[in-house]
C-alpha atoms as a PDB file:
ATOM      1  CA  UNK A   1     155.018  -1.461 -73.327  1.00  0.00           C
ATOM      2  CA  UNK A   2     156.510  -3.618 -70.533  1.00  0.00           C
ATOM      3  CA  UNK A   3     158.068  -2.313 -67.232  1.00  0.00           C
ATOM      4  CA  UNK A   4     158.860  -3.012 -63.644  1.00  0.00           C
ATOM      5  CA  UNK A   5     160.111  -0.792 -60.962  1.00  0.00           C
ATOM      6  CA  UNK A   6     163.680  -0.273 -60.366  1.00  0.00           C
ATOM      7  CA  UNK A   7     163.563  -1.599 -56.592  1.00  0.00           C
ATOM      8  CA  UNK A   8     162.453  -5.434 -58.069  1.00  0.00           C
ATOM      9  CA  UNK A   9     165.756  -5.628 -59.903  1.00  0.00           C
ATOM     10  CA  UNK A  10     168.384  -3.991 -57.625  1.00  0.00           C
ATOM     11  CA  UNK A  11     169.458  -1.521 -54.815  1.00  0.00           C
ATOM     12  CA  UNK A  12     168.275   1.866 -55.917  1.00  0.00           C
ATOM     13  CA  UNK A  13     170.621   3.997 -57.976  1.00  0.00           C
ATOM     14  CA  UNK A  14     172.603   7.018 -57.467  1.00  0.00           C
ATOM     15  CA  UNK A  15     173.261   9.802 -59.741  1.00  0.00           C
ATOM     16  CA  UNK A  16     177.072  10.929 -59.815  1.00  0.00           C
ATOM     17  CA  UNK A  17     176.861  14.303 -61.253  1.00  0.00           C
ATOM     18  CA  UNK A  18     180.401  14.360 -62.353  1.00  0.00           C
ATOM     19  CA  UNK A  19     180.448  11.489 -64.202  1.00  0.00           C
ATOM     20  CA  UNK A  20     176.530  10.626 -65.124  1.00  0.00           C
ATOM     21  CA  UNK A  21     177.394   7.038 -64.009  1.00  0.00           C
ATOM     22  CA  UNK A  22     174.959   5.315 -62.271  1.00  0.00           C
ATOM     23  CA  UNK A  23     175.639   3.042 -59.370  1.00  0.00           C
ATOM     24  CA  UNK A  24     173.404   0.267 -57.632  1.00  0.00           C
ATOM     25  CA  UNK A  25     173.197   2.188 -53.978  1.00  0.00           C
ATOM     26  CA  UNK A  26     170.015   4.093 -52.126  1.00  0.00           C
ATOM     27  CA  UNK A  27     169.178   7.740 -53.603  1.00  0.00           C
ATOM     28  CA  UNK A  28     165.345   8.042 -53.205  1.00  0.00           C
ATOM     29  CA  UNK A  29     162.982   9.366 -54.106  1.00  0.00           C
ATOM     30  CA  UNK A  30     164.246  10.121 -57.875  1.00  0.00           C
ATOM     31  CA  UNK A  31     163.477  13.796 -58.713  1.00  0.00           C
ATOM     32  CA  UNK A  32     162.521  15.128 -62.531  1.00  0.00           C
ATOM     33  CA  UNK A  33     165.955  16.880 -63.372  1.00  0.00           C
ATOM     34  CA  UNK A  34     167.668  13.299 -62.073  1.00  0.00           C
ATOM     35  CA  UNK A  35     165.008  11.349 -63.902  1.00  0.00           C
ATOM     36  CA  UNK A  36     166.136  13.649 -67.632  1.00  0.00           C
ATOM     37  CA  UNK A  37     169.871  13.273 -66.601  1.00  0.00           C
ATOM     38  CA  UNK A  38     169.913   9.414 -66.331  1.00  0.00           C
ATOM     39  CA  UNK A  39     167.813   9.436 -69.714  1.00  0.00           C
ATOM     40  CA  UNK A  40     170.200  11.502 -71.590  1.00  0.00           C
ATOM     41  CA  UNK A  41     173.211   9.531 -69.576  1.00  0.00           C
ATOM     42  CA  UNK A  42     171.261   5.517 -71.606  1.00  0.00           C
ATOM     43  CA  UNK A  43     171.104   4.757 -74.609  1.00  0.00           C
ATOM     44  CA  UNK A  44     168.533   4.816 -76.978  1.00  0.00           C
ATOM     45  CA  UNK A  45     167.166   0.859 -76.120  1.00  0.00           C
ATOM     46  CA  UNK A  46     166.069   2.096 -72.396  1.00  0.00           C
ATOM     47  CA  UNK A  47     162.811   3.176 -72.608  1.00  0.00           C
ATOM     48  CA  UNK A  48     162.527   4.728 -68.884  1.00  0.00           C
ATOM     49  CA  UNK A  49     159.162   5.880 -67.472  1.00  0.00           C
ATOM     50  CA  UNK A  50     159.284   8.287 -64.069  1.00  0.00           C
ATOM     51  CA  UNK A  51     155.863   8.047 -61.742  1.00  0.00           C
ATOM     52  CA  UNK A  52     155.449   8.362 -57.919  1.00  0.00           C
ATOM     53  CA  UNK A  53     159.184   9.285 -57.812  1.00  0.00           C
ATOM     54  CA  UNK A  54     159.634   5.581 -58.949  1.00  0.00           C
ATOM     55  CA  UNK A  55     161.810   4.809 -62.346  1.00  0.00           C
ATOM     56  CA  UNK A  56     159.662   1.917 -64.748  1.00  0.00           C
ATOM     57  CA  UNK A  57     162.350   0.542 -67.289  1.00  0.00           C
ATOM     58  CA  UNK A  58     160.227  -0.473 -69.946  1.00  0.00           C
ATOM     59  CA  UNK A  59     160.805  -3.721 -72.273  1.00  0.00           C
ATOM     60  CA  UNK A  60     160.505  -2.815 -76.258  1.00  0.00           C
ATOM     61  CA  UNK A  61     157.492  -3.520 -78.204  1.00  0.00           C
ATOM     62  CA  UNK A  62     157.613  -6.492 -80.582  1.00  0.00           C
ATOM     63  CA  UNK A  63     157.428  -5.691 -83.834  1.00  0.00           C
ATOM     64  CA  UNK A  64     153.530  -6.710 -84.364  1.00  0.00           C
ATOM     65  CA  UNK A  65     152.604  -4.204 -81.919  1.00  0.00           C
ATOM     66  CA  UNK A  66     155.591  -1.767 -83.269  1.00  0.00           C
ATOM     67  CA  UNK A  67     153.405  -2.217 -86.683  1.00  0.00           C
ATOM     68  CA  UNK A  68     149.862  -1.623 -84.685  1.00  0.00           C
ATOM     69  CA  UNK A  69     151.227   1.567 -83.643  1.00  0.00           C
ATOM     70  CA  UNK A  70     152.209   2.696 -86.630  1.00  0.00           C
ATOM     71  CA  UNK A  71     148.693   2.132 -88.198  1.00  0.00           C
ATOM     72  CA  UNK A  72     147.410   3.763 -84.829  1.00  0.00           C
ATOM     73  CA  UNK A  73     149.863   7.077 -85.191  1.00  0.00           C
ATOM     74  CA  UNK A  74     149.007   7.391 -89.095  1.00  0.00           C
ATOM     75  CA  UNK A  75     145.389   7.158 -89.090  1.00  0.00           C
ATOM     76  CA  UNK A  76     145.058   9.710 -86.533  1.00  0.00           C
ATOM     77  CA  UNK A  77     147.789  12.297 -88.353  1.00  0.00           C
ATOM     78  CA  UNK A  78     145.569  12.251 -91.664  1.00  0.00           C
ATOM     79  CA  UNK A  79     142.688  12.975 -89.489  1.00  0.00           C
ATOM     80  CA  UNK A  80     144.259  15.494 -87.627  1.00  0.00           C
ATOM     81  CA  UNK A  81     145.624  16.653 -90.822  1.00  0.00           C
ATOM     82  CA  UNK A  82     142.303  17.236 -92.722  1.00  0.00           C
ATOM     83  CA  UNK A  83     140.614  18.609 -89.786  1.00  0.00           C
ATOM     84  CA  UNK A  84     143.219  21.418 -88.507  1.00  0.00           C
ATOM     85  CA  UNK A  85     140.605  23.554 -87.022  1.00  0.00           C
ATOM     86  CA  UNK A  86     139.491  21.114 -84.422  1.00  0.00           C
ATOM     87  CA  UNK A  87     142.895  19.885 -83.644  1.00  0.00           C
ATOM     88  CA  UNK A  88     145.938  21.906 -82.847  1.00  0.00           C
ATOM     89  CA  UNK A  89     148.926  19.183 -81.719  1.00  0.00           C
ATOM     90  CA  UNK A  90     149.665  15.304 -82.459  1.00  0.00           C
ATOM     91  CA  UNK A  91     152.388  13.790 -81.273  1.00  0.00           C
ATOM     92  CA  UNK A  92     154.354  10.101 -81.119  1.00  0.00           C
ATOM     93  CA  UNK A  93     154.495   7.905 -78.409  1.00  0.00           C
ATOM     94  CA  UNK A  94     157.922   8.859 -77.989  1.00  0.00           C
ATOM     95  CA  UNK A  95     157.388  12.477 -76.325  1.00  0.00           C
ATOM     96  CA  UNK A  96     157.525  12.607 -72.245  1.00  0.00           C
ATOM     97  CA  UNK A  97     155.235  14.465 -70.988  1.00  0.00           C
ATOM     98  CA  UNK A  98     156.100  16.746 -67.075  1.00  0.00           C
ATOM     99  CA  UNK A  99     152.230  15.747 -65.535  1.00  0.00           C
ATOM    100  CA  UNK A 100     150.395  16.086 -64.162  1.00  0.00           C
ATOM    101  CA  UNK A 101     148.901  19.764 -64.963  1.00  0.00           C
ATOM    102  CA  UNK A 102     147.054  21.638 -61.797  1.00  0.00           C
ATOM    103  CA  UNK A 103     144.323  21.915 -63.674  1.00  0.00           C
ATOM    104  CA  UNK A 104     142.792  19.717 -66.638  1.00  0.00           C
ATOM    105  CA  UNK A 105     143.361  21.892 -69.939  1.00  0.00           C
ATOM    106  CA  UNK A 106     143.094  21.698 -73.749  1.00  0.00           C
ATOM    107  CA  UNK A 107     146.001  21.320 -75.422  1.00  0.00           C
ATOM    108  CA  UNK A 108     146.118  23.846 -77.690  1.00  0.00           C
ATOM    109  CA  UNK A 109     145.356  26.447 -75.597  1.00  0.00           C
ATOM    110  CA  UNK A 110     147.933  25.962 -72.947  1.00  0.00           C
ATOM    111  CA  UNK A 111     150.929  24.936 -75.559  1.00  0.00           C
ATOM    112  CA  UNK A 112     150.170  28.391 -76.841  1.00  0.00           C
ATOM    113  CA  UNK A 113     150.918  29.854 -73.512  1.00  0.00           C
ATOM    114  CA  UNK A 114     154.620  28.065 -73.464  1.00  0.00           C
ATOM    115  CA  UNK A 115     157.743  30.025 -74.602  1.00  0.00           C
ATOM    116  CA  UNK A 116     159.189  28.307 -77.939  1.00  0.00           C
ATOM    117  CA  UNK A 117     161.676  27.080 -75.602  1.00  0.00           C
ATOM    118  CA  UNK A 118     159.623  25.282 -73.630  1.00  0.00           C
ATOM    119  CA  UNK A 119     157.989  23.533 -76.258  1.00  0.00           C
ATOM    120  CA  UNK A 120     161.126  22.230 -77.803  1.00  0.00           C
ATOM    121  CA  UNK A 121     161.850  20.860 -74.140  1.00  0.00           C
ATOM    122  CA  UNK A 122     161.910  17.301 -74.154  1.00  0.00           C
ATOM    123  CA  UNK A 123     159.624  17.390 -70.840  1.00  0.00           C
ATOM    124  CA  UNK A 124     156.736  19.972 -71.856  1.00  0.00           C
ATOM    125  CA  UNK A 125     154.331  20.479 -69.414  1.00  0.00           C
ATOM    126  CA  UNK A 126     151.110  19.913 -71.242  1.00  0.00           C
ATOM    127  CA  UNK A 127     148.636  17.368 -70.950  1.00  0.00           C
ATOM    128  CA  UNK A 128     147.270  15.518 -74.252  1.00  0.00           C
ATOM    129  CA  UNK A 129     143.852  15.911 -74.694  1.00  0.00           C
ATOM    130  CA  UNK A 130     143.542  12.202 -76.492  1.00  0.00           C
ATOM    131  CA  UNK A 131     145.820   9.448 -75.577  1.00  0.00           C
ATOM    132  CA  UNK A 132     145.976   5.997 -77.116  1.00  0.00           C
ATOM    133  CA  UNK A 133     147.666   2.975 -75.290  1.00  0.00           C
ATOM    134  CA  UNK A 134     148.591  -0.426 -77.800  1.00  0.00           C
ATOM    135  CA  UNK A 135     149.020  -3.501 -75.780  1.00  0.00           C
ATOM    136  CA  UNK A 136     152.159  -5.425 -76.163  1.00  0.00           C
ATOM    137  CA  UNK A 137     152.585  -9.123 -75.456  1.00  0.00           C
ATOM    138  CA  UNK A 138     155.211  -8.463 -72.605  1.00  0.00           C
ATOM    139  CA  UNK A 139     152.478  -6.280 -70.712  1.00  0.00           C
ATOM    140  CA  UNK A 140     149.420  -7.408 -68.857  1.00  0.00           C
ATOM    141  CA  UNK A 141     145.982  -5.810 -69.084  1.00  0.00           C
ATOM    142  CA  UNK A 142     146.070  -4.441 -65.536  1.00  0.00           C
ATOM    143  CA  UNK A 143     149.859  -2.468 -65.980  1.00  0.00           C
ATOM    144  CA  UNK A 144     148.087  -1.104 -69.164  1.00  0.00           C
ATOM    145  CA  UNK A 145     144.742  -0.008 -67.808  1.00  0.00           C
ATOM    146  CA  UNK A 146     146.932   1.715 -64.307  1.00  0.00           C
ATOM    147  CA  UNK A 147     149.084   4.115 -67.023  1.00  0.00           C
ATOM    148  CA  UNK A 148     145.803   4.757 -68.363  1.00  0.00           C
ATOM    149  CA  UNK A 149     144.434   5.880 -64.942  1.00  0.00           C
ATOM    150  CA  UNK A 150     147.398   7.979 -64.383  1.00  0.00           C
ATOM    151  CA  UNK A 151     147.276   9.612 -68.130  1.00  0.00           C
ATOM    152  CA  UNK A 152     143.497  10.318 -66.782  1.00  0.00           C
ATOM    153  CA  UNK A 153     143.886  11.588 -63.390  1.00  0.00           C
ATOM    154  CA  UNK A 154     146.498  13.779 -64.922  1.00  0.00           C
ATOM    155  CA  UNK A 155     144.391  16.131 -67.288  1.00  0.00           C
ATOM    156  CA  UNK A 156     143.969  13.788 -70.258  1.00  0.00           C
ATOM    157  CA  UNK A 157     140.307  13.901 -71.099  1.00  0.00           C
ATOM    158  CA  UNK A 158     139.852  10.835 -73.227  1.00  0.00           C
ATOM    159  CA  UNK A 159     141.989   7.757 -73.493  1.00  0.00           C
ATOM    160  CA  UNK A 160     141.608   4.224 -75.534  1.00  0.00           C
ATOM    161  CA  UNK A 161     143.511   1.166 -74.278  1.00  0.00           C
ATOM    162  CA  UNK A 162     143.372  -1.432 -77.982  1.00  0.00           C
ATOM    163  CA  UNK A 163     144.155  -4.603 -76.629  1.00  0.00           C
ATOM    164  CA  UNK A 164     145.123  -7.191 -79.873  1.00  0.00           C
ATOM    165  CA  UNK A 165     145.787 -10.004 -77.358  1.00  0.00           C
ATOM    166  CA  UNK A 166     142.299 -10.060 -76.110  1.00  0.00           C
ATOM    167  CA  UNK A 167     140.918  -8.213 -78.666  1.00  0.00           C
ATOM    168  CA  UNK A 168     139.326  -5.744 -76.382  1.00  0.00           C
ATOM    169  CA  UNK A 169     138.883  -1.844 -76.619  1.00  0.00           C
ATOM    170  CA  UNK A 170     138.537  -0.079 -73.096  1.00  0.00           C
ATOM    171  CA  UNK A 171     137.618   3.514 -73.407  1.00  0.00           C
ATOM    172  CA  UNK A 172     138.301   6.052 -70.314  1.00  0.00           C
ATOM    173  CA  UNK A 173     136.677   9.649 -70.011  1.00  0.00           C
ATOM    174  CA  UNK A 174     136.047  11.980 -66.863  1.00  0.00           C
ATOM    175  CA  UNK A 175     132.492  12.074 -65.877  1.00  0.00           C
ATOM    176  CA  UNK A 176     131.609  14.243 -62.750  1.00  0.00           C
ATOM    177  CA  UNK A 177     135.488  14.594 -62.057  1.00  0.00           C
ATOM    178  CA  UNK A 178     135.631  10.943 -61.530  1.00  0.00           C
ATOM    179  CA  UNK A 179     137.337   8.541 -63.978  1.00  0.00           C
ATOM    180  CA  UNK A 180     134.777   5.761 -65.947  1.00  0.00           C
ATOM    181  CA  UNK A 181     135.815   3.419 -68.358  1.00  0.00           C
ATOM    182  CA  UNK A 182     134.047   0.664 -70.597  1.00  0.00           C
ATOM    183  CA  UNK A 183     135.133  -2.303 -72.708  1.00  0.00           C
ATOM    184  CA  UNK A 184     133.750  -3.161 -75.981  1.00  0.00           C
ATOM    185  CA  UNK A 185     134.651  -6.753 -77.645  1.00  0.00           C
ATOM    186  CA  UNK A 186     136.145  -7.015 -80.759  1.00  0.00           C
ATOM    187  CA  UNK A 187     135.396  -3.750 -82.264  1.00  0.00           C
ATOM    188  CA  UNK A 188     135.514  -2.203 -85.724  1.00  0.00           C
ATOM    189  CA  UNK A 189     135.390   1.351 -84.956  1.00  0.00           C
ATOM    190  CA  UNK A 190     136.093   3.630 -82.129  1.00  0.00           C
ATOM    191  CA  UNK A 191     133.910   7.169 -82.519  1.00  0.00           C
ATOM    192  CA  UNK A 192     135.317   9.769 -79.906  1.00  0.00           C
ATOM    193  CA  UNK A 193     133.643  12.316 -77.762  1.00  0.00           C
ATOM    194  CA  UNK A 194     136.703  14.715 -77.307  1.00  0.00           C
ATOM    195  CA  UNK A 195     138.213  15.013 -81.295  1.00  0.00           C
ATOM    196  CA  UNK A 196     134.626  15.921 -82.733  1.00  0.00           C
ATOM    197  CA  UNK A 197     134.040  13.631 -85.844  1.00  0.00           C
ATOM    198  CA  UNK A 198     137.029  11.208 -85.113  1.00  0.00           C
ATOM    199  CA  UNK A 199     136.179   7.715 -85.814  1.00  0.00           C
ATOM    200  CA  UNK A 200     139.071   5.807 -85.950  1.00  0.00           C
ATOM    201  CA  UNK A 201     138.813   2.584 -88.204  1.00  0.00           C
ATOM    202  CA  UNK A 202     140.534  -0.367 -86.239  1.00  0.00           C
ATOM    203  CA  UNK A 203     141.093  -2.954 -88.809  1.00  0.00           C
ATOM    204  CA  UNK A 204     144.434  -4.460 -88.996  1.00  0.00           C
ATOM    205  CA  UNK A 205     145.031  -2.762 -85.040  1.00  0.00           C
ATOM    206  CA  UNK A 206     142.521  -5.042 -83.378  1.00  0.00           C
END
């Protein structure tokens, strides 16, 4: 995924309550309950990010990468499918998640704690325990590897960045409540530490 901040393209927006029109004037910082009333106010082909109070419209993915992720998202369901006692949630890219969490937490143990309400809320506030970032051709490694760092510093406790342009792998953990990553070259496999017994096949991803 691609993005820039709001500010490089225009005057900041405002949020006209009455109308959900949005017009190119100051209204900073943007706050969560604007943030889900401008997304429900675009259509579908604005993918909008919200970090540091700063809106990231995000370019789509082409449709190589579109057909990496798919690989990606099915060959971790049928894992997660035969293996339901060591995972409890999997999701799509497509879910926004309200971090980050005071506290780093399993998933399954805190979505348990949320009313049934709350988890059919578009923003739940849960932190994934595994995260996995595909690079597209409209992003650059470094805008890749900071969304990883804030996935991490929010709770997640294991994250893969798969990058098919360079053909690179860059895993990220917490070790000592600091965040450490490494890069492996052209990879075959990726064997996590977090979903015990996942080793996730990369051919036709990398």
């Amino acid at each position: 995924m691609s993005g820039f901040t709001y500010e490089e393209l225009a005057p900041h927006y405002q949020l006209d309550r009455n109308s959900l029109e949005i017009t190119r004037v100051d209204c900073v910082p943007v706050t969560l309950e604007d943030f889900k009333e401008i997304v429900k106010k675009l259509p579908p082909s604005h993918n909008l990010e919200l970090a540091a109070n700063k809106i990231t419209v995000k370019m789509p993915v082409s449709a190589l990468t579109g057909q990496r992720e798919a690989y990606l998202i099915e060959r971790i369901t049928v894992w997660c499918e035969n293996n339901p006692l060591l995972v409890g949630l999997v999701g799509s890219s497509n879910v926004y998640y309200n971090l980050p969490l005071p506290n780093p937490t399993w998933m399954l143990p805190w979505w348990g704690t949320l009313t049934r309400n709350e988890q059919e809320e578009a923003f739940p506030s849960v932190a994934p325990n595994f995260i996995a970032e595909v690079r597209s051709v409209n992003d650059s490694w470094q805008f890749c590897h900071d969304k990883m760092l804030v996935y991490m510093d929010a709770g997640v406790d294991e994250g893969i960045l798969i990058d098919p342009i360079d053909r690179t792998l860059t895993c990220y953990r917490i070790s000592r409540n600091n965040i450490v990553w490494g890069t492996q070259n052209n990879p075959r496999s990726f064997t996590s530490r977090i979903l015990n017994g996942f080793i996730f096949n990369l051919n036709n991803i990398i």
